[in-house]
N, C-alpha and C. Protein backbone atom coordinates (compact mmCIF):
# COMPACT_ATOMS: atom_id res chain seq x y z
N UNK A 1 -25.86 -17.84 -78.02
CA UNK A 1 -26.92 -16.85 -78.06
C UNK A 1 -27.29 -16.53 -79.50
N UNK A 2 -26.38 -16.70 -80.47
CA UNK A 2 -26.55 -16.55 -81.84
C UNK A 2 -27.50 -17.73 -82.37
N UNK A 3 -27.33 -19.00 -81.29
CA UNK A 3 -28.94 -19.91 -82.39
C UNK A 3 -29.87 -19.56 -81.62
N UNK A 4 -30.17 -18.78 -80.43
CA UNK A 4 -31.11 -18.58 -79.96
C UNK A 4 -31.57 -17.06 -79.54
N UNK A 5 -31.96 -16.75 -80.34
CA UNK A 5 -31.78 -14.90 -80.18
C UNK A 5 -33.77 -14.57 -79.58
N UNK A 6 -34.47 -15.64 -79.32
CA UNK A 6 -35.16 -15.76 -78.27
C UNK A 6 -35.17 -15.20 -76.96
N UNK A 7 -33.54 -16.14 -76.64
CA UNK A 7 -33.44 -16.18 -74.96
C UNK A 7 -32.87 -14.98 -74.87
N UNK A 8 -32.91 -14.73 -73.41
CA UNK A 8 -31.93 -13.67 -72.89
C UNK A 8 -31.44 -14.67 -71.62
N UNK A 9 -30.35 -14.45 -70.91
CA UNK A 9 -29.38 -14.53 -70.04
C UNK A 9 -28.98 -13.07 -69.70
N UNK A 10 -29.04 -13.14 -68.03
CA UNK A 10 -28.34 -12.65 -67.41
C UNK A 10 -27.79 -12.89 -66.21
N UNK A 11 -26.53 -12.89 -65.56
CA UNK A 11 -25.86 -13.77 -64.65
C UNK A 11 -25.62 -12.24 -63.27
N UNK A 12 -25.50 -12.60 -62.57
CA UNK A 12 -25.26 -12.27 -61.03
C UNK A 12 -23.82 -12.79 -60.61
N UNK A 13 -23.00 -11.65 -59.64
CA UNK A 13 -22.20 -12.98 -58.89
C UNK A 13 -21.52 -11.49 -57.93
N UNK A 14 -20.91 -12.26 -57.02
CA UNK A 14 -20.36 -11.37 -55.92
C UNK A 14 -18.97 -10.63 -56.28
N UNK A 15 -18.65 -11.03 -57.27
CA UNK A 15 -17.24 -10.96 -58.09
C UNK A 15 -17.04 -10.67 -59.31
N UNK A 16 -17.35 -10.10 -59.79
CA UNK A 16 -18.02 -9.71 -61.98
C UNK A 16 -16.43 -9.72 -62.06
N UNK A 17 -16.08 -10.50 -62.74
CA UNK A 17 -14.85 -10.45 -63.84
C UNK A 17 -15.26 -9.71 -65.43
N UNK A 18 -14.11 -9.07 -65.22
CA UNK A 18 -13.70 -8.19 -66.42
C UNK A 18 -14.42 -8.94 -67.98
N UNK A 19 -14.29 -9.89 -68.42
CA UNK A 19 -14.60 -10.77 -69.28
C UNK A 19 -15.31 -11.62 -69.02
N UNK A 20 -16.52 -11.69 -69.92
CA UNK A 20 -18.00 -12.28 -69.69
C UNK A 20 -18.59 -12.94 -70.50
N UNK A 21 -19.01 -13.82 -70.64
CA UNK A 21 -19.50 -14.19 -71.99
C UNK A 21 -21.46 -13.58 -72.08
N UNK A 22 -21.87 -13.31 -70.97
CA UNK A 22 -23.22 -13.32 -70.60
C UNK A 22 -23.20 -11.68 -69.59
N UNK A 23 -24.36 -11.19 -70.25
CA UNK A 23 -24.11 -10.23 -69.17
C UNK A 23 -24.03 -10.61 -67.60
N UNK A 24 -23.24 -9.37 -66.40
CA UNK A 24 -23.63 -10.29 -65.86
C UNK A 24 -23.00 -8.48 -64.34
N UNK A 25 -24.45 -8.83 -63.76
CA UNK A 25 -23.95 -7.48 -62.32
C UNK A 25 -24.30 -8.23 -61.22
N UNK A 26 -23.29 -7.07 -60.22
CA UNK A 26 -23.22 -7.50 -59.11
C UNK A 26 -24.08 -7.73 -57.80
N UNK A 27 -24.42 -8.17 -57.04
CA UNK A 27 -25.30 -8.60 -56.02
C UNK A 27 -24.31 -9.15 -54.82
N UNK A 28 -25.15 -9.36 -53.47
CA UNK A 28 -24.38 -9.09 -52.41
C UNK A 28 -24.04 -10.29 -51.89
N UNK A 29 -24.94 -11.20 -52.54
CA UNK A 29 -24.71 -12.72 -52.35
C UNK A 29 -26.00 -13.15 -51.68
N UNK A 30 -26.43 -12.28 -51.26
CA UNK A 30 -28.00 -12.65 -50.58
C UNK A 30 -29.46 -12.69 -51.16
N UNK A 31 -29.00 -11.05 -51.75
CA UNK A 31 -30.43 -10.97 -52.31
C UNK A 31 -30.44 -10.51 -53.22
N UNK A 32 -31.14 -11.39 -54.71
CA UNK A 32 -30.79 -11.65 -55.84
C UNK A 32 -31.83 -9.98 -56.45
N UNK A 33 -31.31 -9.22 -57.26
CA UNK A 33 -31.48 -7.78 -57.33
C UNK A 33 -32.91 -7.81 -58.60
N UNK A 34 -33.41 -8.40 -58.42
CA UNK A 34 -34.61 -8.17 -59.51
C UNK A 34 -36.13 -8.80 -59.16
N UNK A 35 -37.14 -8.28 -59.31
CA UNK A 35 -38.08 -8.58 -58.68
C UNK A 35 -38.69 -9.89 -58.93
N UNK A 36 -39.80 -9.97 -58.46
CA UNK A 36 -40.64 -11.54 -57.85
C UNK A 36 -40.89 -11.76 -59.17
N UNK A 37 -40.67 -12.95 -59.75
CA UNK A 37 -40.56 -14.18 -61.28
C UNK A 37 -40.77 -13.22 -61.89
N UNK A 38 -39.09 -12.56 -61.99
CA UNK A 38 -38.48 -11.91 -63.41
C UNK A 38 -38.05 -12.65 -64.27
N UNK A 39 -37.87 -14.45 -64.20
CA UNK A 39 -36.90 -15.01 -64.91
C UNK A 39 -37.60 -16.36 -65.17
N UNK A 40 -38.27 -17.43 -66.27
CA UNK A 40 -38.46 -18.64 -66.20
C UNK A 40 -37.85 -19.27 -65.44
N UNK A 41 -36.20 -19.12 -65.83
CA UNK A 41 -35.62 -20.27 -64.89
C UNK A 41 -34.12 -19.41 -63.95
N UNK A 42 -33.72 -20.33 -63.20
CA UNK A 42 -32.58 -19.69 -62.18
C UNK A 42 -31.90 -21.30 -62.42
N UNK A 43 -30.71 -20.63 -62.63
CA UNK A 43 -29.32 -21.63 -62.11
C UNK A 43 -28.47 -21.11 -61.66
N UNK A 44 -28.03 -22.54 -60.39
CA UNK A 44 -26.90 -22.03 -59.82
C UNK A 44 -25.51 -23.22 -60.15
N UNK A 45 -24.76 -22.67 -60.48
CA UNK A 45 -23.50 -23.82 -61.10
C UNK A 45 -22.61 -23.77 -59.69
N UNK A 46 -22.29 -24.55 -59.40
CA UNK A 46 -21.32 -24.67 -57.93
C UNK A 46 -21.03 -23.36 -57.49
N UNK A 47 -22.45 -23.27 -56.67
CA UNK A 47 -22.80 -21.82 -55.91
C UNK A 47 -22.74 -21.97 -54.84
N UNK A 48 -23.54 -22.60 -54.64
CA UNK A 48 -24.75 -22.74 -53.19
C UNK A 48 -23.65 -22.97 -52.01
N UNK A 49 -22.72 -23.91 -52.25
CA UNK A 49 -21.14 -24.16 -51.14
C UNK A 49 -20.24 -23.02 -50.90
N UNK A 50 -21.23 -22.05 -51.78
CA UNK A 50 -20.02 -20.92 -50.95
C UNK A 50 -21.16 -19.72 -50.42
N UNK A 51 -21.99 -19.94 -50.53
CA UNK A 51 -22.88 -19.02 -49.84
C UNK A 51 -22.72 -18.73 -48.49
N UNK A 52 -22.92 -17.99 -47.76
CA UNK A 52 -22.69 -17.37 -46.59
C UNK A 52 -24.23 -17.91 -46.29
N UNK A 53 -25.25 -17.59 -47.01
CA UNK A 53 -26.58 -18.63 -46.55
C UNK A 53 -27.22 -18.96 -47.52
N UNK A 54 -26.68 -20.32 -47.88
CA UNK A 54 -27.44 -20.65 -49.44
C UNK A 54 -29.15 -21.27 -48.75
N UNK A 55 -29.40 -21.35 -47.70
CA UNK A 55 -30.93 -21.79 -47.82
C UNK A 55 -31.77 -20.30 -48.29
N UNK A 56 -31.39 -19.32 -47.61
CA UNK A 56 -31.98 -17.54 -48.32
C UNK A 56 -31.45 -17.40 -50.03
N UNK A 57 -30.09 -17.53 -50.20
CA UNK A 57 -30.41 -17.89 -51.66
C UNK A 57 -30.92 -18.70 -52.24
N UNK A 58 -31.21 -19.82 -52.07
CA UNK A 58 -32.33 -20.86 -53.21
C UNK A 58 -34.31 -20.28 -52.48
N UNK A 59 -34.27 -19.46 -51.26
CA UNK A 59 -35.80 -18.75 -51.31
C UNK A 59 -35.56 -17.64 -52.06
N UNK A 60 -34.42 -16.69 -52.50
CA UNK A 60 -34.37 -15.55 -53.45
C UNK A 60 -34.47 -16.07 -54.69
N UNK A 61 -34.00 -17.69 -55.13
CA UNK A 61 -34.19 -18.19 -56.18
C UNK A 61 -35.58 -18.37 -56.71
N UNK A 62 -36.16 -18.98 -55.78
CA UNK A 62 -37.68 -19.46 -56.13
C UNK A 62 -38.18 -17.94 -55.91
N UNK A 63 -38.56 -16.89 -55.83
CA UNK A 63 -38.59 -15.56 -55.48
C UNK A 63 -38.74 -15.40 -57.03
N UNK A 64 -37.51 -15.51 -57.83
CA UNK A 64 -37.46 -14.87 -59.04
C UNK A 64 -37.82 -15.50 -59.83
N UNK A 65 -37.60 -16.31 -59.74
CA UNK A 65 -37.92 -17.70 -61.07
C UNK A 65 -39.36 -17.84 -61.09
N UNK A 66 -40.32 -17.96 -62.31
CA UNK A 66 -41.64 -18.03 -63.04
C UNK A 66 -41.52 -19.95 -62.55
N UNK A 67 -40.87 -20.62 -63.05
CA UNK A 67 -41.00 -22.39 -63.33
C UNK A 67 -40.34 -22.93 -62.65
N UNK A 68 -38.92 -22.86 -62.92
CA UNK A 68 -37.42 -23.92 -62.19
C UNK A 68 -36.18 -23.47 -61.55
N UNK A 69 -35.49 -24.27 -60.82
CA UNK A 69 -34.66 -23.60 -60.20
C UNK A 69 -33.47 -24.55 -60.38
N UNK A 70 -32.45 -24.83 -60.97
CA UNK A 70 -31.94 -25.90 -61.47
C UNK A 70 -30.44 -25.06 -60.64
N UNK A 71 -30.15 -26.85 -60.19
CA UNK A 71 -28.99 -26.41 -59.14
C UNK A 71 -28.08 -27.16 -59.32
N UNK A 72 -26.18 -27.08 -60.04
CA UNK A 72 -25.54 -28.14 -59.80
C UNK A 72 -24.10 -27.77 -58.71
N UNK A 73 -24.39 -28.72 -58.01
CA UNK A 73 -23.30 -28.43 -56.48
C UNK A 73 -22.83 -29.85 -56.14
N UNK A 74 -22.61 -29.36 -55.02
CA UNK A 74 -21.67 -31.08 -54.64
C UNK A 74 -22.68 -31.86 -53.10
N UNK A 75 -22.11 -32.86 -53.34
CA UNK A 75 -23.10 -33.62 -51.69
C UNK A 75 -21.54 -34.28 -51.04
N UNK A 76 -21.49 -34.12 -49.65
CA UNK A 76 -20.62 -34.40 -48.99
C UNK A 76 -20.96 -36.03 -48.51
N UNK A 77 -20.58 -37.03 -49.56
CA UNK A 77 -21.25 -38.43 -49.65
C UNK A 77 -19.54 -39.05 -50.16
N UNK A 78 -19.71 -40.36 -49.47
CA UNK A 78 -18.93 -41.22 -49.60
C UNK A 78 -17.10 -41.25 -48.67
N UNK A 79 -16.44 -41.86 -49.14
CA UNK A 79 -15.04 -41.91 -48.48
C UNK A 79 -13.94 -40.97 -49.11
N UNK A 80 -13.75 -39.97 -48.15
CA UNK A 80 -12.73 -38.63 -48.78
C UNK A 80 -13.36 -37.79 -49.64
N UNK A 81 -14.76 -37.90 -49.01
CA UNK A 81 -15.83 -36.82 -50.28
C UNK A 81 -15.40 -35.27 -49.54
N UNK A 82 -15.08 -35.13 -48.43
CA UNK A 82 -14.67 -33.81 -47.50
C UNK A 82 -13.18 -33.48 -48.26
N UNK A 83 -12.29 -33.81 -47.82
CA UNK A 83 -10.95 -33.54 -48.69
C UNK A 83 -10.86 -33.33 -50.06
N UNK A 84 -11.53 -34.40 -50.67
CA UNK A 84 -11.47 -33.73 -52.30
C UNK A 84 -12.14 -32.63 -53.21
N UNK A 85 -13.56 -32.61 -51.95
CA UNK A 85 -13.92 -31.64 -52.28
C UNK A 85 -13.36 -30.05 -52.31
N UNK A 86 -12.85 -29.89 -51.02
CA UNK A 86 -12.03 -28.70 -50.76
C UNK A 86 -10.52 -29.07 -51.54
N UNK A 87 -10.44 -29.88 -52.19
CA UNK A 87 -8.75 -29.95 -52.99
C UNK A 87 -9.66 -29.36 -54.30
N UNK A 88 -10.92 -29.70 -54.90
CA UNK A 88 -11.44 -29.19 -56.05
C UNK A 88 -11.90 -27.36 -56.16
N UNK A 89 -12.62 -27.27 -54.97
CA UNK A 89 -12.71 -26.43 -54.88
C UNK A 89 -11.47 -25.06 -54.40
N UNK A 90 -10.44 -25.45 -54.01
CA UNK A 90 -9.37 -24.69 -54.04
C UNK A 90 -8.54 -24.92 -55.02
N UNK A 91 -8.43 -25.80 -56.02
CA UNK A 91 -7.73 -25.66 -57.38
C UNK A 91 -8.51 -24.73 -58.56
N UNK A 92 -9.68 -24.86 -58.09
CA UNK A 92 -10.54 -24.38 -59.38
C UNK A 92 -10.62 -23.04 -59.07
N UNK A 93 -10.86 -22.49 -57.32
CA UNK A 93 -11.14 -20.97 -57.14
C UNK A 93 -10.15 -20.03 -56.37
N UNK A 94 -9.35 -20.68 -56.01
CA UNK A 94 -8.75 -19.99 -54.56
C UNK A 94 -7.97 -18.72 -55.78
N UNK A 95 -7.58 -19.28 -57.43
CA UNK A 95 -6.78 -18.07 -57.99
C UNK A 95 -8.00 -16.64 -58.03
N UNK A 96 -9.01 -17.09 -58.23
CA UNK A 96 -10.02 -15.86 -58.69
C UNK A 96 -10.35 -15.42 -57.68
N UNK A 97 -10.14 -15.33 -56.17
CA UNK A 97 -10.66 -14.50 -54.93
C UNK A 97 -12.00 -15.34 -54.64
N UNK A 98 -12.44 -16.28 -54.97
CA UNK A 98 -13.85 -16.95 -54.73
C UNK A 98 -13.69 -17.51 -53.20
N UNK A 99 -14.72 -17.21 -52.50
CA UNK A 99 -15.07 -17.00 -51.16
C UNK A 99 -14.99 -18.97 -51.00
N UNK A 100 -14.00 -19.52 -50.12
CA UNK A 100 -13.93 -21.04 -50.05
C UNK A 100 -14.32 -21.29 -48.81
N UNK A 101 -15.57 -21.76 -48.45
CA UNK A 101 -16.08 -21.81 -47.46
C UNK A 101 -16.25 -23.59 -46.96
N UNK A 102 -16.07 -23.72 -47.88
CA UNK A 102 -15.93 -25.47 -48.14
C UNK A 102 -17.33 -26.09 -47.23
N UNK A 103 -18.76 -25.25 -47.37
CA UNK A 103 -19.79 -25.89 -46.83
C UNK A 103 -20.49 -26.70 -47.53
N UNK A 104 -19.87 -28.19 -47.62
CA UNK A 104 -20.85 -28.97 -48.44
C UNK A 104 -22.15 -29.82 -47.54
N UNK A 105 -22.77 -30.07 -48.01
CA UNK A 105 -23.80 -30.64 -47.48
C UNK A 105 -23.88 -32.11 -47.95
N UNK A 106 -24.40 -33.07 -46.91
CA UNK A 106 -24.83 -34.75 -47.49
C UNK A 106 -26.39 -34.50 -48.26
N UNK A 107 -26.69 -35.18 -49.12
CA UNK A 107 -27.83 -35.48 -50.13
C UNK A 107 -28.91 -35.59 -49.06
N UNK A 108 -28.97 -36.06 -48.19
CA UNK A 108 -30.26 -35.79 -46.96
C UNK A 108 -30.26 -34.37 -46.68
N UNK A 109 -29.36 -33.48 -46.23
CA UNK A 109 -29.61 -32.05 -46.13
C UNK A 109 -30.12 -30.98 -47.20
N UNK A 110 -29.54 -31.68 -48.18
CA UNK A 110 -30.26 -30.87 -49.37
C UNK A 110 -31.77 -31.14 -49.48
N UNK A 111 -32.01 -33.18 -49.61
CA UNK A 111 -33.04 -33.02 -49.83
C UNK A 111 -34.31 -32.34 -48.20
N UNK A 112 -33.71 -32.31 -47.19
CA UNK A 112 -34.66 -31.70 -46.14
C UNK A 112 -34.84 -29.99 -46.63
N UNK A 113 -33.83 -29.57 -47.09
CA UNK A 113 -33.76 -28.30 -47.39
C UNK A 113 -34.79 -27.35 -48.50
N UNK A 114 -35.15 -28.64 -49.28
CA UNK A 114 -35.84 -28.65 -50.65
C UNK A 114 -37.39 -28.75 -49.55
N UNK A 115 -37.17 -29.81 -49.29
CA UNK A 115 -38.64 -29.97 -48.46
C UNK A 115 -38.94 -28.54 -47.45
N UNK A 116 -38.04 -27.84 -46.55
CA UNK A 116 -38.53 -27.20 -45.90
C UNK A 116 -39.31 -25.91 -46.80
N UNK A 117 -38.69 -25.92 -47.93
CA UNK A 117 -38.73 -24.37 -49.46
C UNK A 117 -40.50 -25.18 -49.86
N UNK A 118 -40.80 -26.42 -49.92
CA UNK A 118 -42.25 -26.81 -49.98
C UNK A 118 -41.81 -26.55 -51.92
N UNK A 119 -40.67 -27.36 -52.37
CA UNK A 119 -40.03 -27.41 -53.68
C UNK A 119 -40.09 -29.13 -53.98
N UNK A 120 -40.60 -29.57 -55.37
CA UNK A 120 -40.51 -30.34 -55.70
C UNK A 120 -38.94 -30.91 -56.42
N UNK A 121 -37.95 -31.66 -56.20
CA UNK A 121 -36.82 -31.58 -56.73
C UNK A 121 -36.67 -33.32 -57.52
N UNK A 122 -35.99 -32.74 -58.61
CA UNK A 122 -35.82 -34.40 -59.34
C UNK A 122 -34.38 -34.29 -59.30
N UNK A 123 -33.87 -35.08 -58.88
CA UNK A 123 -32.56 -35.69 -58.31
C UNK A 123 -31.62 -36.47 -59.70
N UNK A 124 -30.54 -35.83 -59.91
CA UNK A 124 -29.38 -37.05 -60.34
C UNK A 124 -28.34 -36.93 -60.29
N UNK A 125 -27.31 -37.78 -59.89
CA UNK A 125 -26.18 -37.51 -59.18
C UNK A 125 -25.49 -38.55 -60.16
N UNK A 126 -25.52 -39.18 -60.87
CA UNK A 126 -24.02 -40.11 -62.10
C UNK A 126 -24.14 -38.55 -63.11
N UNK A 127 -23.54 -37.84 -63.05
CA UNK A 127 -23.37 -36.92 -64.17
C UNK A 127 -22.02 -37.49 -65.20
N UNK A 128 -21.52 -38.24 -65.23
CA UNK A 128 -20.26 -38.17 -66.32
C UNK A 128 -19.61 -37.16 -66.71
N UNK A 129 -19.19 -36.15 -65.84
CA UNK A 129 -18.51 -35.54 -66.01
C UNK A 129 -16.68 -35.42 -66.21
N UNK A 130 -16.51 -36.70 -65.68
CA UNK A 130 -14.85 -36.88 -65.89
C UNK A 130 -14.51 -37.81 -66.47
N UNK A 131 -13.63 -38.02 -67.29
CA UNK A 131 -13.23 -39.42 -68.42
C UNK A 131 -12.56 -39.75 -67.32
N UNK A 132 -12.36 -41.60 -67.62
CA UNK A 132 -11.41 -42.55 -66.98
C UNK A 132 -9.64 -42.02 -67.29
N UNK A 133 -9.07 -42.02 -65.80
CA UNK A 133 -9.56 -42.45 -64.52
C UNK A 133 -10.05 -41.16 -63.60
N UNK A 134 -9.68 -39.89 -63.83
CA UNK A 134 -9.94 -39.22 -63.16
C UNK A 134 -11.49 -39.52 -62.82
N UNK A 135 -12.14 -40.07 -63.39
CA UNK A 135 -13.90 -40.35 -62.58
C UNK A 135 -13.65 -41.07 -61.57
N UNK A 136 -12.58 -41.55 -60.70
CA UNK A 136 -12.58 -42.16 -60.02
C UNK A 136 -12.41 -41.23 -58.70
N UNK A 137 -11.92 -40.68 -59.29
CA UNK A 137 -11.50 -39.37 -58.07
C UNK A 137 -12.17 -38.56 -57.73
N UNK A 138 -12.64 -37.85 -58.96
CA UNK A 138 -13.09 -36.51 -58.75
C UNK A 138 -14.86 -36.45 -59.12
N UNK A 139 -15.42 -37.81 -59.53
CA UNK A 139 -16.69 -38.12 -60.28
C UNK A 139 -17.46 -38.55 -58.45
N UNK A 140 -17.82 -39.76 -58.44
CA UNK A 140 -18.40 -40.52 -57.66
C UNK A 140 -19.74 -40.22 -57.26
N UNK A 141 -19.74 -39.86 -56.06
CA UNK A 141 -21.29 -39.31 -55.99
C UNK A 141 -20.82 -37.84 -55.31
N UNK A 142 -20.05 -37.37 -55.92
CA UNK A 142 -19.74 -36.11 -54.90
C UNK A 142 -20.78 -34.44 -55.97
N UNK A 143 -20.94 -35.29 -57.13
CA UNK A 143 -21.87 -33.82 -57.77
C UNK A 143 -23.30 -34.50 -57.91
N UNK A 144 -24.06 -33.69 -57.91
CA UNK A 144 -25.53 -33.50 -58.55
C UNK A 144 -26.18 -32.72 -59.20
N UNK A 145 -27.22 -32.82 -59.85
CA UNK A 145 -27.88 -31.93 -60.39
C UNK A 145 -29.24 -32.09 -60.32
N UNK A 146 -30.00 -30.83 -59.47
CA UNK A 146 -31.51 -30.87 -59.32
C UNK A 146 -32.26 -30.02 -59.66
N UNK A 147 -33.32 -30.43 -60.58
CA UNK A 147 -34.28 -29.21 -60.90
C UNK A 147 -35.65 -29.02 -59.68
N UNK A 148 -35.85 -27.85 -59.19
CA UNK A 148 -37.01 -27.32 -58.61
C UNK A 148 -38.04 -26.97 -59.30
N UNK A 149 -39.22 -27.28 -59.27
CA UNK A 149 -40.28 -26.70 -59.94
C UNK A 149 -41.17 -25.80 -59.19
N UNK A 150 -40.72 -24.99 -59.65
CA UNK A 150 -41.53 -23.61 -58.79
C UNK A 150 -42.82 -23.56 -58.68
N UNK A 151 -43.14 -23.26 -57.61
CA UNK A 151 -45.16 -23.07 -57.67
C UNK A 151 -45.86 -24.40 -57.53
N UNK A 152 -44.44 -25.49 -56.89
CA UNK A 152 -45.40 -26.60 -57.53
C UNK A 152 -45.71 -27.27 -56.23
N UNK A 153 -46.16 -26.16 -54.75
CA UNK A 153 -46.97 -26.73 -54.17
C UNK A 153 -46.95 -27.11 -52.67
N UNK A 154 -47.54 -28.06 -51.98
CA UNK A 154 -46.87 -28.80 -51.07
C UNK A 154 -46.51 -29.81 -51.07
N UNK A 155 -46.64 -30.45 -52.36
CA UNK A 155 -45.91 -31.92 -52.87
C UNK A 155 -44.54 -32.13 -52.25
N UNK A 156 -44.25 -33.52 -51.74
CA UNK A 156 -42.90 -33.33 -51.14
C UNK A 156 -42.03 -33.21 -51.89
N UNK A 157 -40.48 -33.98 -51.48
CA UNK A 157 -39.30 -34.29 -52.47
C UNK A 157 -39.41 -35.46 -52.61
């Protein structure tokens, strides 16, 4: 925030920990607390799988957001993409009280999901996120990352 004293950030979550790097208040998980495109952009970092109804959160997303809606989560794709996912997601959250609902979705549900929101989405799923070998495990096609462009229409996905 110090090379960019431009931006502002502010973060949401069902759970505010004590220590923050970003401001950041609470919301109920549904409905995101600030009015219609308060924000250029909305991200959600491995959110949406624990939502109680992430299709109402990504319409509270596009709701707030002026441009994009940039989303990185997981797709329930390939062999043991179900198990590892819930082994990732319970190593990484089960210590902080994070709600493990283990609802992942296959890359066709997302993208119908995008289509039903009438959201344009650009798709990529090789993120490099894990050095050899753990990319073998924990990489594959099990993350993505998609930007929404808000307002942008009835263009499909």
């Amino acid at each position: 925030m110090r090379l960019r004293p431009d931006l502002s950030v502010q973060g949401i979550d069902v759970l505010v920990r004590d220590k923050t790097c970003i401001p950041v208040v609470s919301f109920d998980g549904r409905h995101i607390p600030f009015g219609n495109a308060s924000f250029d952009a909305v991200m959600f970092v491995d959110v949406l799988h624990h939502a109680e109804d992430a299709v109402g959160l990504l319409g509270e997303a596009l709701r707030v957001s002026r441009h994009t809606v940039l989303i990185k989560d997981h797709t329930l794709e390939g062999f043991l993409a179900g198990p590892t996912l819930r082994f990732m997601d319970r190593t990484g959250n089960l210590r902080h009280g994070v709600s493990l609902r283990y609802e992942y979705w296959p890359r066709l549900r997302w993208l119908r999901v995008f289509e039903s929101l009438k959201v344009r989405a650009i798709w990529k799923h090789h993120l490099g996120l894990y050095p050899w070998p753990a990319k073998w495990f924990f990489e594959r096609t099990l993350h993505f990352i998609a930007r929404l462009e808000v307002g942008s229409g009835e263009r499909p996905v």
